[in-house]
C-alpha atoms as a PDB file:
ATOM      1  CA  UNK A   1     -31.175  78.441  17.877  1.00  0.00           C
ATOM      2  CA  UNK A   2     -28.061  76.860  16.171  1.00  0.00           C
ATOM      3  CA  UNK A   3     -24.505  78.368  16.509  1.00  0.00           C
ATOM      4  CA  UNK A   4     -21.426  77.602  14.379  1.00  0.00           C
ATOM      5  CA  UNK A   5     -18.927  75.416  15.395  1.00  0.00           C
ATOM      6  CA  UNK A   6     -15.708  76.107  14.348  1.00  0.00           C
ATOM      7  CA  UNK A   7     -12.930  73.107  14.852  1.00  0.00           C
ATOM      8  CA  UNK A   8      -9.442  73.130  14.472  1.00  0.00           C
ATOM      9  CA  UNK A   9      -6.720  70.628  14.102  1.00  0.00           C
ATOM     10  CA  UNK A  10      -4.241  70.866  16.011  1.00  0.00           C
ATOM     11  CA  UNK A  11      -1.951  68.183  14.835  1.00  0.00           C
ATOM     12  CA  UNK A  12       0.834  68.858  17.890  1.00  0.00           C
ATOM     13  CA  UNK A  13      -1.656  68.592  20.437  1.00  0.00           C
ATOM     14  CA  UNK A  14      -2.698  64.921  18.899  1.00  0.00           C
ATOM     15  CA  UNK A  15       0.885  64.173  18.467  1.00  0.00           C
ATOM     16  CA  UNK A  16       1.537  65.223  22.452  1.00  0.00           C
ATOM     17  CA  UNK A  17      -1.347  62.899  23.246  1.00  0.00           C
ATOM     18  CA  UNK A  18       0.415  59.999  21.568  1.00  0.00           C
ATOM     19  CA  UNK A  19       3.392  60.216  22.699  1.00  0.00           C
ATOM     20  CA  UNK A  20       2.186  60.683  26.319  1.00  0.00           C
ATOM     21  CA  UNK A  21       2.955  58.782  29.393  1.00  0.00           C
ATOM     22  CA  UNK A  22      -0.393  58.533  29.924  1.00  0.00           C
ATOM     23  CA  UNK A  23      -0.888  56.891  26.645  1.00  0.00           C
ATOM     24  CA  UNK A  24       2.078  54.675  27.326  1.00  0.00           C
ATOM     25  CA  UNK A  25       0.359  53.517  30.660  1.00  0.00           C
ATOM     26  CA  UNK A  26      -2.760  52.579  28.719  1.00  0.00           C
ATOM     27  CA  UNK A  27      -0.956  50.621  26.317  1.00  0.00           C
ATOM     28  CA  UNK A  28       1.251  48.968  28.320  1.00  0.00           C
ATOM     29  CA  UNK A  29      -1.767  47.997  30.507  1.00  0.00           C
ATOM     30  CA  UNK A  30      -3.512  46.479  27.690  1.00  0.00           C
ATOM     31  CA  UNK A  31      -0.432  44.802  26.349  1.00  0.00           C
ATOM     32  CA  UNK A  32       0.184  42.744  29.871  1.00  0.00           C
ATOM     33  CA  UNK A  33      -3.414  41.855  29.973  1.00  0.00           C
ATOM     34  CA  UNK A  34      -3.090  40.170  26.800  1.00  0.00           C
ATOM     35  CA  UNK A  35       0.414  38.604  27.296  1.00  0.00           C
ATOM     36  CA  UNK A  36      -1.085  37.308  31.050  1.00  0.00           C
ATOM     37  CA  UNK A  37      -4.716  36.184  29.340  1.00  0.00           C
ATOM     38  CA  UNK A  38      -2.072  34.146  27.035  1.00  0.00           C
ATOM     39  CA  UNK A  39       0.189  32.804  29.624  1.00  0.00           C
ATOM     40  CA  UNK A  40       2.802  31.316  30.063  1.00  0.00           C
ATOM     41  CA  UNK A  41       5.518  32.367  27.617  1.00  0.00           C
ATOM     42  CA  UNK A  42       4.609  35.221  26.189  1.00  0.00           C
ATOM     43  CA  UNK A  43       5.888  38.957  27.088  1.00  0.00           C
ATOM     44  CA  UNK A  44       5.016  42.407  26.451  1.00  0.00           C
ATOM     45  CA  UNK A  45       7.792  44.798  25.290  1.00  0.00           C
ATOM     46  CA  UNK A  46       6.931  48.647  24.556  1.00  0.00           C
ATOM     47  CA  UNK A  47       7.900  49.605  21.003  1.00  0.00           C
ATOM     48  CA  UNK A  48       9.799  52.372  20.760  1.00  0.00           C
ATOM     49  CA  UNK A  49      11.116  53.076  17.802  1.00  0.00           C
ATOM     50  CA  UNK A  50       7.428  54.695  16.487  1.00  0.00           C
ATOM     51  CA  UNK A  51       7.591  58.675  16.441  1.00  0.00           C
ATOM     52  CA  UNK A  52       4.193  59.395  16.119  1.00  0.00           C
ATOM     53  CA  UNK A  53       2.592  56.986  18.807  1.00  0.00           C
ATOM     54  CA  UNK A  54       3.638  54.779  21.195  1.00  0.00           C
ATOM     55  CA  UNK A  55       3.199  51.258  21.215  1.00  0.00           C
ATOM     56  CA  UNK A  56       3.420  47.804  22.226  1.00  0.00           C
ATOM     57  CA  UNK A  57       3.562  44.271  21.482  1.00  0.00           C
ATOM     58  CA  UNK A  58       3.248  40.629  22.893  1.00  0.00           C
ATOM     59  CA  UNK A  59       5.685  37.748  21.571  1.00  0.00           C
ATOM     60  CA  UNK A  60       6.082  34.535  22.439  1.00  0.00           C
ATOM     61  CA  UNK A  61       9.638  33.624  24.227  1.00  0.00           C
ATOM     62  CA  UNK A  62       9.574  30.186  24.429  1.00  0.00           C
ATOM     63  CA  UNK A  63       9.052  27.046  22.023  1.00  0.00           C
ATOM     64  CA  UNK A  64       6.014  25.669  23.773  1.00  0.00           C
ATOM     65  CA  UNK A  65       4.184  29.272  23.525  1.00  0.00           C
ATOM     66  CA  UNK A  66       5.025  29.510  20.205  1.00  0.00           C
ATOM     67  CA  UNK A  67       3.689  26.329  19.286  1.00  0.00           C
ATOM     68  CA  UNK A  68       0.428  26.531  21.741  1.00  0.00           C
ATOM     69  CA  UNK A  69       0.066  29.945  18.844  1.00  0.00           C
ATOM     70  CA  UNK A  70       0.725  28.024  15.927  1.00  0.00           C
ATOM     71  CA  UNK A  71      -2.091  25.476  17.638  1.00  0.00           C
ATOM     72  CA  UNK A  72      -4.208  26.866  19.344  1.00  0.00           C
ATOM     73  CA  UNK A  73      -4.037  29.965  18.854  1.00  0.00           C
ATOM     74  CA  UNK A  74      -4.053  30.987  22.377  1.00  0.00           C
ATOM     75  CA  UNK A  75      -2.532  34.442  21.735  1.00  0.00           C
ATOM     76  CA  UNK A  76      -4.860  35.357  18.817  1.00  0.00           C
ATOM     77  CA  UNK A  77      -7.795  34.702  21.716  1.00  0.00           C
ATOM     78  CA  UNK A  78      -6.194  36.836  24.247  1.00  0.00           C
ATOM     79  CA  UNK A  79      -6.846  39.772  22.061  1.00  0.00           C
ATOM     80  CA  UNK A  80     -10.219  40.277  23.047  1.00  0.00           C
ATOM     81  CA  UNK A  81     -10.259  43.868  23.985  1.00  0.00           C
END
């Protein structure tokens, strides 16, 4: 027999999920996989200047990484996930 299925929103609960530390963890996690599968060079930094989610991001902080990008595109392959 089918029942209804009501669903709410709840747009604080999403917004507590995003702004987790648990969430953060994740990211961060996935962020220094990337910046170690790219090697040498490159860094993860957390972004926080996002109010809705957190966030991260993987740079290049030398020359030789930024050129092995602009090459090879080793960072571009390290995203993977």
């Amino acid at each position: 027999m089918a029942s209804k299925v009501v669903v709410e929103h709840n747009s604080a609960g999403w917004l507590e999920i995003f702004l987790s530390g648990e969430m953060q963890a994740v990211v961060d996690a996935a962020g220094q996989k990337i910046a170690a599968e790219a090697g040498a060079g490159f860094e993860y930094h957390q972004h926080t200047a996002n109010r809705v989610s957190v966030g991260g991001y993987v740079q290049s902080e030398t020359q030789e990484a930024a050129e092995a990008e602009a090459v090879d595109k080793v960072l571009t392959q390290a995203v993977h996930m």
